[in-house]
C-alpha atoms as a PDB file:
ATOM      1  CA  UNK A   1       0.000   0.000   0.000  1.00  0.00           C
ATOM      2  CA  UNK A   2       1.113   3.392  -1.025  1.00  0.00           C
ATOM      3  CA  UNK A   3       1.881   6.062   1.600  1.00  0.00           C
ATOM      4  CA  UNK A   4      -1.041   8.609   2.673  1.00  0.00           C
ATOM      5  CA  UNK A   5      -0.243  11.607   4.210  1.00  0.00           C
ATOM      6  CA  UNK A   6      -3.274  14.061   6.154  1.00  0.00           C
ATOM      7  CA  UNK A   7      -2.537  17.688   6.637  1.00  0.00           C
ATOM      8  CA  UNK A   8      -4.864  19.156  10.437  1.00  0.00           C
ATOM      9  CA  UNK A   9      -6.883  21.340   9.223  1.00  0.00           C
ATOM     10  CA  UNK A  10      -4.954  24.501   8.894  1.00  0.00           C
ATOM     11  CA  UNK A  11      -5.155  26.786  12.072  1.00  0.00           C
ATOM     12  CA  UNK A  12      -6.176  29.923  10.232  1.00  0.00           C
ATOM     13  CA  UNK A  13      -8.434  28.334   7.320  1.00  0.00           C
ATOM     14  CA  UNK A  14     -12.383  29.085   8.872  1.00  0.00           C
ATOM     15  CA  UNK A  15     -11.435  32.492   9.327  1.00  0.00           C
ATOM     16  CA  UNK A  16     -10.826  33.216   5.676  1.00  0.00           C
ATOM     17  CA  UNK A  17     -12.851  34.066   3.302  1.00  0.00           C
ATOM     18  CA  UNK A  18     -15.018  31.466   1.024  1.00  0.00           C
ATOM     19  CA  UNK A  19     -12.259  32.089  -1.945  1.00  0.00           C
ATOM     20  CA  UNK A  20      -9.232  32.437  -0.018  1.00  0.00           C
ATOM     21  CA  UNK A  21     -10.899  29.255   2.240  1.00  0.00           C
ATOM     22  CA  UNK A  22     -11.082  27.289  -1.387  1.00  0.00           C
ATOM     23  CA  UNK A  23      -7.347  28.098  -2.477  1.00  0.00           C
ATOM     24  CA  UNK A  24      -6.136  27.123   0.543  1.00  0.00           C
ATOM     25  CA  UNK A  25      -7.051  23.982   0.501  1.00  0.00           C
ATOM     26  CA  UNK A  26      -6.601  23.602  -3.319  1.00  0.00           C
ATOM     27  CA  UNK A  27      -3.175  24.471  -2.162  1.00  0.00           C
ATOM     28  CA  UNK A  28      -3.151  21.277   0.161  1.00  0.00           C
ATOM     29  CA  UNK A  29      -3.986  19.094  -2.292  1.00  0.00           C
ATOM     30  CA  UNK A  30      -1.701  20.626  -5.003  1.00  0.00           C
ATOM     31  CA  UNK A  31       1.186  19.926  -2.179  1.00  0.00           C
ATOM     32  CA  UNK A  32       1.068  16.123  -2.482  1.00  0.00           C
ATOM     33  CA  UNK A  33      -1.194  15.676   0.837  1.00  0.00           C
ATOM     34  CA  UNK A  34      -4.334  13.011   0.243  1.00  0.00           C
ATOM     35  CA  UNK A  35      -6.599  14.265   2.979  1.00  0.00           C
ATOM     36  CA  UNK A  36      -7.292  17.154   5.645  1.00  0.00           C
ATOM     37  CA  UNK A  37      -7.794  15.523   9.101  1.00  0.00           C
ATOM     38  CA  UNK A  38      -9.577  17.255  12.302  1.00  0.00           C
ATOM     39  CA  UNK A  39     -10.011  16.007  15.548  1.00  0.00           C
ATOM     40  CA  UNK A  40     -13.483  15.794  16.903  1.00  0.00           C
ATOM     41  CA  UNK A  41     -14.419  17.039  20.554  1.00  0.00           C
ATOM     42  CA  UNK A  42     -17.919  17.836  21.887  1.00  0.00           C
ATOM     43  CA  UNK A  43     -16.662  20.185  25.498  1.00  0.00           C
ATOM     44  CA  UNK A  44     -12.581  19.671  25.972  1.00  0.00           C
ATOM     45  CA  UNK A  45     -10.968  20.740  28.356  1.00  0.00           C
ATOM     46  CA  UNK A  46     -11.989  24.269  28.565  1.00  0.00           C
ATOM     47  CA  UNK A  47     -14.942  24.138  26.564  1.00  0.00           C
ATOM     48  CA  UNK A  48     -13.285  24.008  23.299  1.00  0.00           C
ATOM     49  CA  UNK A  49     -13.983  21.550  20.429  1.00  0.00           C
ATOM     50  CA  UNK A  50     -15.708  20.998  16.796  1.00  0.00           C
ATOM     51  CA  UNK A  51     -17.876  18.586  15.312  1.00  0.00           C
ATOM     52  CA  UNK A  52     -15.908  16.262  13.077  1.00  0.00           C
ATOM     53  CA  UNK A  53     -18.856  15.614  10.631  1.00  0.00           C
ATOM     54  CA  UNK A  54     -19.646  19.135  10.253  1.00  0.00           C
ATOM     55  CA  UNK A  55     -15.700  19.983   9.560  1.00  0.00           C
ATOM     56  CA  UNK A  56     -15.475  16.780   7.213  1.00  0.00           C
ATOM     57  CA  UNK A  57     -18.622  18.204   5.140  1.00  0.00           C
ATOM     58  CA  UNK A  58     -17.806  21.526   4.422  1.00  0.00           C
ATOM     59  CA  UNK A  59     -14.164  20.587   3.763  1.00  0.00           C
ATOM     60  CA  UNK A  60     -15.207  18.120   1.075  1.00  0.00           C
ATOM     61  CA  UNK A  61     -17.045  20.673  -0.244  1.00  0.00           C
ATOM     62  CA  UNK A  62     -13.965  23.294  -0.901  1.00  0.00           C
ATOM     63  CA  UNK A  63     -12.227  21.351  -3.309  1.00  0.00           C
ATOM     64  CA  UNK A  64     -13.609  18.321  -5.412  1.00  0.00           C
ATOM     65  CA  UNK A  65     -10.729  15.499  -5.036  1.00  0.00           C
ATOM     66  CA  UNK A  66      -9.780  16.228  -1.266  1.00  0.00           C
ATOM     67  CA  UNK A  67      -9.992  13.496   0.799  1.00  0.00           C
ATOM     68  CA  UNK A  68     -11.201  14.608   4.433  1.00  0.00           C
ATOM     69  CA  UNK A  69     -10.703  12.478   7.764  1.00  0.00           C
ATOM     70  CA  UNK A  70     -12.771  12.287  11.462  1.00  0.00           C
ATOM     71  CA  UNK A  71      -9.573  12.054  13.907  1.00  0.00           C
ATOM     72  CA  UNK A  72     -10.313  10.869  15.957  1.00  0.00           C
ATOM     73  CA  UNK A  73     -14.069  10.644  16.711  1.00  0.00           C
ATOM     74  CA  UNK A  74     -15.534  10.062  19.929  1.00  0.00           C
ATOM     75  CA  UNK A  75     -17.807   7.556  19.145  1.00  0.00           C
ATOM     76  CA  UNK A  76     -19.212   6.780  22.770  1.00  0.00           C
ATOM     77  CA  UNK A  77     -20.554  10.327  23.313  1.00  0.00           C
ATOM     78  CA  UNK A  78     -23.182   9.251  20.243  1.00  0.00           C
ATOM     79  CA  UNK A  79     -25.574   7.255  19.682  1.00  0.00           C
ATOM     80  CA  UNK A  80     -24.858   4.656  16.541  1.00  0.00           C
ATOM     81  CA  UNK A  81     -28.146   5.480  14.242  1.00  0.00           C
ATOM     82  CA  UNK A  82     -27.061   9.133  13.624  1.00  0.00           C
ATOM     83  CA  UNK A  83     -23.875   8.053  13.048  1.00  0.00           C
ATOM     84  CA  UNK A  84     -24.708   5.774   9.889  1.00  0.00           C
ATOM     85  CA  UNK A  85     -26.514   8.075   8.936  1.00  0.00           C
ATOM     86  CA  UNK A  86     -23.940  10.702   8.929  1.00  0.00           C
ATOM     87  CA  UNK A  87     -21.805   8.114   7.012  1.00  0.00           C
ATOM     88  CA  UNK A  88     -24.205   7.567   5.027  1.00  0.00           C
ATOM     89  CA  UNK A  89     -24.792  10.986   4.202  1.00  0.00           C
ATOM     90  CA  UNK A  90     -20.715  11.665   3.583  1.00  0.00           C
ATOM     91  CA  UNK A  91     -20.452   8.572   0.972  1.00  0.00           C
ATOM     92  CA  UNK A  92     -22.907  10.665  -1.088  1.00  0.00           C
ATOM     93  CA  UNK A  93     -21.766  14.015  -0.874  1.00  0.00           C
ATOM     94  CA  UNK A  94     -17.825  13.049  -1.021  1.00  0.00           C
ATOM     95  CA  UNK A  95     -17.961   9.632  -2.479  1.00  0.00           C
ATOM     96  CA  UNK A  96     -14.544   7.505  -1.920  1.00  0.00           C
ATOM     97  CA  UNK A  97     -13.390  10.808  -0.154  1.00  0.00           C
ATOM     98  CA  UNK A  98     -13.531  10.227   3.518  1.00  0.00           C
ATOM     99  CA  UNK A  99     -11.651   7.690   6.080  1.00  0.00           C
ATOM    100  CA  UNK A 100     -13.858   7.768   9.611  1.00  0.00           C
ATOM    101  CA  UNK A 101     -10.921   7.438  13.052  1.00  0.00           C
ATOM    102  CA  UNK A 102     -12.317   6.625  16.133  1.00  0.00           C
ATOM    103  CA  UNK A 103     -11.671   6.113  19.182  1.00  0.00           C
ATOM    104  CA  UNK A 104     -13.155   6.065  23.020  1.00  0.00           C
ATOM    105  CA  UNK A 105     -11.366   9.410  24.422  1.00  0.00           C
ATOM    106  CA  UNK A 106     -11.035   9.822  27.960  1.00  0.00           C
ATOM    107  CA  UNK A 107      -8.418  12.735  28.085  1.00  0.00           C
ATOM    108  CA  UNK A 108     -10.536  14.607  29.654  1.00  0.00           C
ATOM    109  CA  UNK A 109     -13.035  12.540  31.920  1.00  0.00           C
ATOM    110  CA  UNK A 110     -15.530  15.713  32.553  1.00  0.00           C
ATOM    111  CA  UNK A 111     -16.312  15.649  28.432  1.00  0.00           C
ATOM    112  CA  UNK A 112     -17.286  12.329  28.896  1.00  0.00           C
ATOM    113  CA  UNK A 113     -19.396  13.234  32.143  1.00  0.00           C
ATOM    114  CA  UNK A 114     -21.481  16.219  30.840  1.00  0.00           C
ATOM    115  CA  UNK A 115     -22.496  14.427  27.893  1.00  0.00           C
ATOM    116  CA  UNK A 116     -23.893  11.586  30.022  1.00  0.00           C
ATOM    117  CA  UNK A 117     -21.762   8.692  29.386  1.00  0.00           C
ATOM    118  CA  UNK A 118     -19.903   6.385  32.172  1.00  0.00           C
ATOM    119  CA  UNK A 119     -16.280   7.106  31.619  1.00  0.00           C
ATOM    120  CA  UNK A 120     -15.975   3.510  32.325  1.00  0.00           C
ATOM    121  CA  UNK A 121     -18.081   2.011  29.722  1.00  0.00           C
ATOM    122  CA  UNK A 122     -16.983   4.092  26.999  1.00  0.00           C
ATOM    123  CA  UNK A 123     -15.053   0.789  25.642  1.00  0.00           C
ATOM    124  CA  UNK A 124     -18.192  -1.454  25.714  1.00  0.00           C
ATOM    125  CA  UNK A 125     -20.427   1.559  23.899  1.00  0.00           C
ATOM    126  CA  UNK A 126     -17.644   2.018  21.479  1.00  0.00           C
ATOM    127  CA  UNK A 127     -17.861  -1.881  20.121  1.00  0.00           C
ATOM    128  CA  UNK A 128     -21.365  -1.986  20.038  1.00  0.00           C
ATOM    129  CA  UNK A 129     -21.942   1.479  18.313  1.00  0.00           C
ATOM    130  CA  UNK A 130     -19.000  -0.394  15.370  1.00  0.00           C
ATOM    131  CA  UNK A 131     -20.884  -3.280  15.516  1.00  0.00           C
ATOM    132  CA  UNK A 132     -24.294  -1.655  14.526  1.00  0.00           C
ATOM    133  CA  UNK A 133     -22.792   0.925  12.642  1.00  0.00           C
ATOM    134  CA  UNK A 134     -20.948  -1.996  10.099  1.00  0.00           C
ATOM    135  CA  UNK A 135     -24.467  -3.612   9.714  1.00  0.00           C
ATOM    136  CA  UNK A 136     -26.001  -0.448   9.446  1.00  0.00           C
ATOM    137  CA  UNK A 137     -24.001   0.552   6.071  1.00  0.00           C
ATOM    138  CA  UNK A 138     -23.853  -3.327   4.733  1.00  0.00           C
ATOM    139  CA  UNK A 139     -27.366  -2.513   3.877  1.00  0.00           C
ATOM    140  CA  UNK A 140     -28.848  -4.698   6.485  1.00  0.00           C
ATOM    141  CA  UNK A 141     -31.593  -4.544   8.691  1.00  0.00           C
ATOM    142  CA  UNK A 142     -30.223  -4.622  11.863  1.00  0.00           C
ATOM    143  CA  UNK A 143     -31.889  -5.783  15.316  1.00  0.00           C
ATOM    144  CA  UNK A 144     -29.623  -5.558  18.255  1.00  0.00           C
ATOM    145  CA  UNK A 145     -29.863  -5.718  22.233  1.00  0.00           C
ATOM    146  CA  UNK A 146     -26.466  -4.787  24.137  1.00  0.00           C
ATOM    147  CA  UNK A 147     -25.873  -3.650  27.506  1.00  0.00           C
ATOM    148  CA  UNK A 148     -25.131   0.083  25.721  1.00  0.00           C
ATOM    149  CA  UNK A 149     -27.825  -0.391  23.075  1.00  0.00           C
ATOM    150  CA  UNK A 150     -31.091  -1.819  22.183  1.00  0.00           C
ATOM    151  CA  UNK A 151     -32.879  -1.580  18.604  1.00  0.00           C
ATOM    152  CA  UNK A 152     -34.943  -3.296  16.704  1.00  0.00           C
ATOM    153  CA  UNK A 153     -35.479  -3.607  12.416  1.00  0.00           C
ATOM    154  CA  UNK A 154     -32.781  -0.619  12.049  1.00  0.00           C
ATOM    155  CA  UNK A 155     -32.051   0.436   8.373  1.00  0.00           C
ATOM    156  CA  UNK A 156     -30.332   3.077   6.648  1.00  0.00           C
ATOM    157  CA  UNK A 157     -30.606   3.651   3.116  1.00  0.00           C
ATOM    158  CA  UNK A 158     -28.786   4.096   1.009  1.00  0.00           C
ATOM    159  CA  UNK A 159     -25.892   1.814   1.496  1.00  0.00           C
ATOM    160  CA  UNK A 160     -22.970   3.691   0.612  1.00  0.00           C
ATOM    161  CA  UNK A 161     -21.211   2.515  -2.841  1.00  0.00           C
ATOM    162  CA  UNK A 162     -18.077   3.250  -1.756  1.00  0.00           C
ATOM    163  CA  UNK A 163     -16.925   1.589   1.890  1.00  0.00           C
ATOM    164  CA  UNK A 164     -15.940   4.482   4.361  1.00  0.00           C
ATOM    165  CA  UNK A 165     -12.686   2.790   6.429  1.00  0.00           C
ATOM    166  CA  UNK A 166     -12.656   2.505   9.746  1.00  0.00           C
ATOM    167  CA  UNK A 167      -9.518   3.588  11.682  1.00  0.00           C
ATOM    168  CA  UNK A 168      -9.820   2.953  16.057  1.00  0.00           C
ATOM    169  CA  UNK A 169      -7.073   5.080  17.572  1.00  0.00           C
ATOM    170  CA  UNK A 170      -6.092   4.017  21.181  1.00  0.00           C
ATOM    171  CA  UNK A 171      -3.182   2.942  22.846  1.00  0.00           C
ATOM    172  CA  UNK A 172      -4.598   0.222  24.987  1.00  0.00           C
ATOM    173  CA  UNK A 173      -4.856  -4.035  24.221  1.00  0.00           C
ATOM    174  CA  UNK A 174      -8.845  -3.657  24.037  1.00  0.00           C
ATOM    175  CA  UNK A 175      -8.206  -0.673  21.174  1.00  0.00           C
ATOM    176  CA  UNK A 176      -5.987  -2.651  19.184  1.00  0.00           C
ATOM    177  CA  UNK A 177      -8.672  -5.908  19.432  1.00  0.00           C
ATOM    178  CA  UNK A 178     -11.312  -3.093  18.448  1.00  0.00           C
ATOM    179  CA  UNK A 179      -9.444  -2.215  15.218  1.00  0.00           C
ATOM    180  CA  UNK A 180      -8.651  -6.013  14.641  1.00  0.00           C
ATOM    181  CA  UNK A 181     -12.517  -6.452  14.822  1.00  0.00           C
ATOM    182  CA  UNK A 182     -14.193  -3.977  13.804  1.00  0.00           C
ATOM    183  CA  UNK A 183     -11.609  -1.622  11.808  1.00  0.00           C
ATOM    184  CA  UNK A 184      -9.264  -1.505   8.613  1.00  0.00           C
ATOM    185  CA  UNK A 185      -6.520  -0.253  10.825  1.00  0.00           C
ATOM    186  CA  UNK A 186      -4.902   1.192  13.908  1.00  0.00           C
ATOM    187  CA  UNK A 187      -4.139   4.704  14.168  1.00  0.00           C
ATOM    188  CA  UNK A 188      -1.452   5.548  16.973  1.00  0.00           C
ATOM    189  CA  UNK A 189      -0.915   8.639  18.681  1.00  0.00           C
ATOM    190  CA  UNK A 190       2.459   9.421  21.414  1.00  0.00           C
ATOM    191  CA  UNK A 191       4.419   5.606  20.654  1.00  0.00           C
ATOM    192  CA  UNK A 192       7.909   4.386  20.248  1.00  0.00           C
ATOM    193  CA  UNK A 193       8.467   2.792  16.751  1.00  0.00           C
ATOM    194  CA  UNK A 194       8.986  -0.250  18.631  1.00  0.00           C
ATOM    195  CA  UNK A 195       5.438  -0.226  20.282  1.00  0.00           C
ATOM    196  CA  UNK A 196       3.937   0.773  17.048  1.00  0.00           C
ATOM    197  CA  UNK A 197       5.669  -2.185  15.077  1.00  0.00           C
ATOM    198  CA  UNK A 198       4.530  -5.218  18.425  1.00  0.00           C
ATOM    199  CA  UNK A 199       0.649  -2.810  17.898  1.00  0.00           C
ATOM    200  CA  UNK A 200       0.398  -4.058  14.149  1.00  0.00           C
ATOM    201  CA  UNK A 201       1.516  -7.481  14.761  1.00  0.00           C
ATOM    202  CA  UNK A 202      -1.042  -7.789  17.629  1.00  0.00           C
ATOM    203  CA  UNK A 203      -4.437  -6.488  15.587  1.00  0.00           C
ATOM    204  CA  UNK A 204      -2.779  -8.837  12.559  1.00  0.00           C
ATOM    205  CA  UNK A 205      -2.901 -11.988  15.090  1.00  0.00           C
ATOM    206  CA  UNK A 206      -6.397 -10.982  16.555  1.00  0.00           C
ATOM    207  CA  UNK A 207      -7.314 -10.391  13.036  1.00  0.00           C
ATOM    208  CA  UNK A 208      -6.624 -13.777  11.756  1.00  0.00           C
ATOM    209  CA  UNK A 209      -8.747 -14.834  15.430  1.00  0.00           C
ATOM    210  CA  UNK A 210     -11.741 -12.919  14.073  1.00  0.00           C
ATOM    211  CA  UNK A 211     -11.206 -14.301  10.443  1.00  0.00           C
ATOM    212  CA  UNK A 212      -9.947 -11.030   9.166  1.00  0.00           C
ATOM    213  CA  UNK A 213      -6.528 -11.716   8.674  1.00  0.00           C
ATOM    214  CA  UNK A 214      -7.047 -10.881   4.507  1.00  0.00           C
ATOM    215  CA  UNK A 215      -7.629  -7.141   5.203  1.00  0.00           C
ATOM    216  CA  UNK A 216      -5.513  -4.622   3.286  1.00  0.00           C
ATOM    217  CA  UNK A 217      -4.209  -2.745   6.467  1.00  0.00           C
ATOM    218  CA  UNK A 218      -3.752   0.779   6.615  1.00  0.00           C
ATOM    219  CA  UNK A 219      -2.098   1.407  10.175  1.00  0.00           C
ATOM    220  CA  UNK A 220      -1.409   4.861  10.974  1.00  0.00           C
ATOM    221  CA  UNK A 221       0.759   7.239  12.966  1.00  0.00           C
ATOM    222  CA  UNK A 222      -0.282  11.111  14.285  1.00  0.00           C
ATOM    223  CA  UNK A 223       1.888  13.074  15.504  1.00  0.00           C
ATOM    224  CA  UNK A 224       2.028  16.538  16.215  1.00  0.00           C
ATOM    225  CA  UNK A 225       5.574  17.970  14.762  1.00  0.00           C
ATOM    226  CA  UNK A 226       7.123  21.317  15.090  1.00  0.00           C
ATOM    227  CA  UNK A 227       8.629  22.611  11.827  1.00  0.00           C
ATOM    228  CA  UNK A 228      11.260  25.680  10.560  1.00  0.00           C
ATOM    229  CA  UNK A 229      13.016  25.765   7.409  1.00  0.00           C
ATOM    230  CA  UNK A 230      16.046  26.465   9.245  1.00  0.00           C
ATOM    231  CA  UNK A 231      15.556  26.947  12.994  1.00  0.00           C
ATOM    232  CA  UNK A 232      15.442  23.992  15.248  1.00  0.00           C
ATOM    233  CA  UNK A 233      14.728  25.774  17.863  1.00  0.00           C
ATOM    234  CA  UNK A 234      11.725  27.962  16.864  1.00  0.00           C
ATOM    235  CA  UNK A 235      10.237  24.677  15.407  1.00  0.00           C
ATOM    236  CA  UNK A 236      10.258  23.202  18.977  1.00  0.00           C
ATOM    237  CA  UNK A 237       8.939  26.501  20.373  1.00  0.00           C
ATOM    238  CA  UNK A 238       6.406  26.485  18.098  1.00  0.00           C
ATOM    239  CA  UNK A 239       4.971  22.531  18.869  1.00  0.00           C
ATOM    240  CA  UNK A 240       5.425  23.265  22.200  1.00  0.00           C
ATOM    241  CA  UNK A 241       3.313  26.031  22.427  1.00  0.00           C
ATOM    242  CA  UNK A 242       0.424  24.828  20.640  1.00  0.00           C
ATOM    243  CA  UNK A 243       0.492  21.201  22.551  1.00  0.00           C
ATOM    244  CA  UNK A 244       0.162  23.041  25.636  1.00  0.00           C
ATOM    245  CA  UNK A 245      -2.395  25.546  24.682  1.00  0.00           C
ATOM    246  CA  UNK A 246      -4.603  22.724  23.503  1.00  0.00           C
ATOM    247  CA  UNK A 247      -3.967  20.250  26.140  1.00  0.00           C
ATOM    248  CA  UNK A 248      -3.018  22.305  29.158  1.00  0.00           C
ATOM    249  CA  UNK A 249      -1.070  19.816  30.166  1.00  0.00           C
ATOM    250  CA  UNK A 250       3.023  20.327  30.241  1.00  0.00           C
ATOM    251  CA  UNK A 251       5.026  19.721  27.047  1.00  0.00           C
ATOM    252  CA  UNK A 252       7.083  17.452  29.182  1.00  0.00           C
ATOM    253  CA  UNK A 253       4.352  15.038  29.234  1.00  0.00           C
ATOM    254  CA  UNK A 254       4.611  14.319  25.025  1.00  0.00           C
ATOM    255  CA  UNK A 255       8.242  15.930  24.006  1.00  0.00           C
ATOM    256  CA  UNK A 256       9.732  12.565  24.016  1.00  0.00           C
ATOM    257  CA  UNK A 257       7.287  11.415  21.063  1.00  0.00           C
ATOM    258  CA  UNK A 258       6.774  15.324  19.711  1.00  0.00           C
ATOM    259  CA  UNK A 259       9.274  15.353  16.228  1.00  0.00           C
ATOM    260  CA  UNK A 260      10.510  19.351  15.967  1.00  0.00           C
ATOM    261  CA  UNK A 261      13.179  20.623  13.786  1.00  0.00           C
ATOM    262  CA  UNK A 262      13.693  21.774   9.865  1.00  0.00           C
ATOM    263  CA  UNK A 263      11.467  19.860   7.254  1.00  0.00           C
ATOM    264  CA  UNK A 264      14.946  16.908   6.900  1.00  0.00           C
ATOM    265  CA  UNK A 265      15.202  16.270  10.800  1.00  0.00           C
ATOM    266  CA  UNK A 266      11.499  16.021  11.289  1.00  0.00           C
ATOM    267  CA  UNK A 267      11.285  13.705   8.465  1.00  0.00           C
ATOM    268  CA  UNK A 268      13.800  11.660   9.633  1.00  0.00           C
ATOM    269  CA  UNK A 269      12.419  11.024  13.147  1.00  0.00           C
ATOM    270  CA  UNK A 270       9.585  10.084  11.355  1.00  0.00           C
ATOM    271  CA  UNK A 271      10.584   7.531   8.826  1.00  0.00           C
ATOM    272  CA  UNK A 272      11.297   5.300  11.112  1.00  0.00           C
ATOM    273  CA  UNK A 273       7.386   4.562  11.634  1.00  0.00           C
ATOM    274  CA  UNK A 274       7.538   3.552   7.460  1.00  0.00           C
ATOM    275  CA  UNK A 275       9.371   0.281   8.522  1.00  0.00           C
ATOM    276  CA  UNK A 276       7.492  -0.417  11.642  1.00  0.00           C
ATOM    277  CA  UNK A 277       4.119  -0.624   9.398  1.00  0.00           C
ATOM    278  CA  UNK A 278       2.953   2.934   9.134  1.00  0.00           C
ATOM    279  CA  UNK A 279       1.179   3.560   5.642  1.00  0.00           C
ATOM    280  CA  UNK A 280      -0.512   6.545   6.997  1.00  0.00           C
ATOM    281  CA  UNK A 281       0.635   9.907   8.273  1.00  0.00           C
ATOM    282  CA  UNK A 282      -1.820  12.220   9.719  1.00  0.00           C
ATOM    283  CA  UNK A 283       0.169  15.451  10.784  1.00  0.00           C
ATOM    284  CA  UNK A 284      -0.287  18.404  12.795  1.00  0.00           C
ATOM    285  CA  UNK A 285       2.144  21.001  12.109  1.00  0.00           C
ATOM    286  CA  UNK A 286       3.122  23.840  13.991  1.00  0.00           C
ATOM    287  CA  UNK A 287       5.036  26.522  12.582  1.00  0.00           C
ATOM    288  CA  UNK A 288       6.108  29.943  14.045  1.00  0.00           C
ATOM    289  CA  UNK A 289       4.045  31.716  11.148  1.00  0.00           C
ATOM    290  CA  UNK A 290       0.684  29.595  10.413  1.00  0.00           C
ATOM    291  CA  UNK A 291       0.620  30.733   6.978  1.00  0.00           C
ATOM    292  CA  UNK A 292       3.769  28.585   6.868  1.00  0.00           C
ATOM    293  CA  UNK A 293       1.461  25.493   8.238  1.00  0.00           C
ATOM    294  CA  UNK A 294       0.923  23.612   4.548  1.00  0.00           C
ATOM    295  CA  UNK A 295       4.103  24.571   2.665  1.00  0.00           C
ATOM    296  CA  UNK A 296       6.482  23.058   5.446  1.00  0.00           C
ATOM    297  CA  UNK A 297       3.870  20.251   6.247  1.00  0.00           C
ATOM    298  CA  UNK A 298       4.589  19.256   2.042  1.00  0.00           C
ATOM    299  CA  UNK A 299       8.244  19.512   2.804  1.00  0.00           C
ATOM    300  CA  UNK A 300       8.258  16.869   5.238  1.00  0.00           C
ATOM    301  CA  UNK A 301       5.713  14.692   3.412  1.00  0.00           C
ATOM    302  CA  UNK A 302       8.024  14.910   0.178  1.00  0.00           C
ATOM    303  CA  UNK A 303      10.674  13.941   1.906  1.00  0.00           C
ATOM    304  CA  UNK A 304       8.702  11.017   3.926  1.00  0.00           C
ATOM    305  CA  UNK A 305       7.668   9.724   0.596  1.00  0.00           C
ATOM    306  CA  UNK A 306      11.322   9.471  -0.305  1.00  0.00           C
ATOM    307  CA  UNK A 307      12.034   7.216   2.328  1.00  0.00           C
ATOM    308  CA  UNK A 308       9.133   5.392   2.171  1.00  0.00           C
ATOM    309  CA  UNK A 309       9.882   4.246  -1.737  1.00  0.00           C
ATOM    310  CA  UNK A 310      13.255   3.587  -0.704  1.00  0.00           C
ATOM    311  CA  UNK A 311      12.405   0.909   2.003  1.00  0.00           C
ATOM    312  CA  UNK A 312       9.839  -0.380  -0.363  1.00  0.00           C
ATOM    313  CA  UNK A 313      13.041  -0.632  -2.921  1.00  0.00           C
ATOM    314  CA  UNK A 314      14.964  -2.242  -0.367  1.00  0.00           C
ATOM    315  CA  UNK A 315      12.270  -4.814   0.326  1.00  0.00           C
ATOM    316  CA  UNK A 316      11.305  -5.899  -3.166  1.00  0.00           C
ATOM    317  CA  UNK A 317      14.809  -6.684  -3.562  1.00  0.00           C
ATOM    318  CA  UNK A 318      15.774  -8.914  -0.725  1.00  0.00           C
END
């Protein structure tokens, strides 16, 4: 599988103009990235947060080959129905276009809380919303009873022509058995390449439990990296900054997996991942200028592609 490389949605981009809002992110797509990724948080932290669907929607709608990307989405603060239907309702508008990340949250309990759902069964809502959700866009009539859910002769029509994947983000054993379940990969967040290399080879071996193991994987990696064309310094300024505005929570707590440098040092922190099983990049960049946000962001992606045909070169050939 060829490389795929997601671009956050750039910092400054809703608070342009409709034209300037439609070069922008013609200029994405004319830099070699496949998609524009955007997390998804209902009340974080402060307050703060968007709605995935709503961002994946009107981004599809800017340009007419951009792929768009949920990043994750908190799937246990919903309830499955809307959900397929929302997936339902992207196949149409941005058919082939859109890969759907989700994952349980839990970095900040009191999200979870004020939307009504037990912290600690957000793992248990999270499989059965997949499990519905999968029937739901097969086509099928689904009737379910769960501890999370009961429903009865569910449908959703139409059934997408074009499959949405599924990505489940988490770091935990019981995320990497929901993506070898339910998902067509694992998307990993803060990890050593080691731990992301012994993650794919457990969701292949659960895989081949659940009778899955003939899946095309697409495992992915997404980190946030700092990035000047010539400073090291301001790049890791910049990363740290925005980490710890959005998280309030001490750079400290992510430098060790936080890449930061010119476009060649942060791209070769990264290609590491390539050889551990990563086929998917989803980055956040963080640049003293924003405006710089896409043009360095393609800089590192060339040079990731680079690498990435070289190991493939390598491995044909022994």
């Amino acid at each position: 599988m060829e490389l795929k490389f997601g671009l956050a949605t750039p910092s400054k981009l809703w608070s342009l103009g409709w034209e300037q809002r439609q070069q922008a992110v013609n200029t994405i797509v004319e830099s070699g990235f496949d998609h524009i990724f955007m997390a998804d948080h209902v009340s974080f932290r402060d307050g703060s947060g968007t709605d995935g669907f709503v961002e994946v929607a009107s981004l599809s709608q800017l340009n007419p080959s951009v792929g768009v990307m949920i990043s994750i989405y908190l799937l246990p603060l919903r309830h499955p129905l809307p959900v397929a239907r929302q997936l339902a309702s992207m196949a149409r508008i941005a058919p082939g276009r859109m890969i759907f990340g989700v994952g349980i949250g839990g970095d900040d309990r009191h999200e979870l809380e004020v939307c009504g759902v037990d912290p600690r069964r957000r793992g248990s809502r999270a499989n059965e919303s997949l499990e519905i959700i999968k029937g739901l866009l097969e086509g099928d009539s689904v009737t379910f009873s769960g501890r999370e859910f009961d429903i009865t002769d569910a449908v959703i029509k139409p059934k997408p022509r074009n499959p949405i994947p599924i990505l489940v983000g988490g770091r935990s054993d019981a995320a990497l058995t929901r993506a070898a379940k339910y998902g067509e990969g694992w998307i990993g967040v803060w990890c050593s390449t080691e731990r992301f290399s012994n993650a794919v080879q457990f969701v292949r071996a659960k895989a081949d439990e659940f009778g899955r193991g003939d899946l095309e994987w697409c495992h992915g990696y997404q980190p946030w990296i700092g990035v000047d064309k010539k400073d090291s310094k301001k790049a890791y300024e910049a990363v740290k900054a925005g980490m710890e505005s959005f998280y309030h929570i001490p750079f400290s707590k992510f430098e060790r997996y936080t890449p930061s440098g010119t476009p060649a040092e942060v791209a070769e922190q990264l290609s590491p991942y390539i050889e551990s099983g990563c086929r998917l990049f989803n980055l956040k960049v963080c640049t003293e200028n924003p405006e710089e946000e896409t043009e360095l962001g393609a800089e590192v992606v060339a040079l990731l592609r680079q690498n990435g045909l070289s190991a493939s070169s390598k491995s044909n050939s022994s």
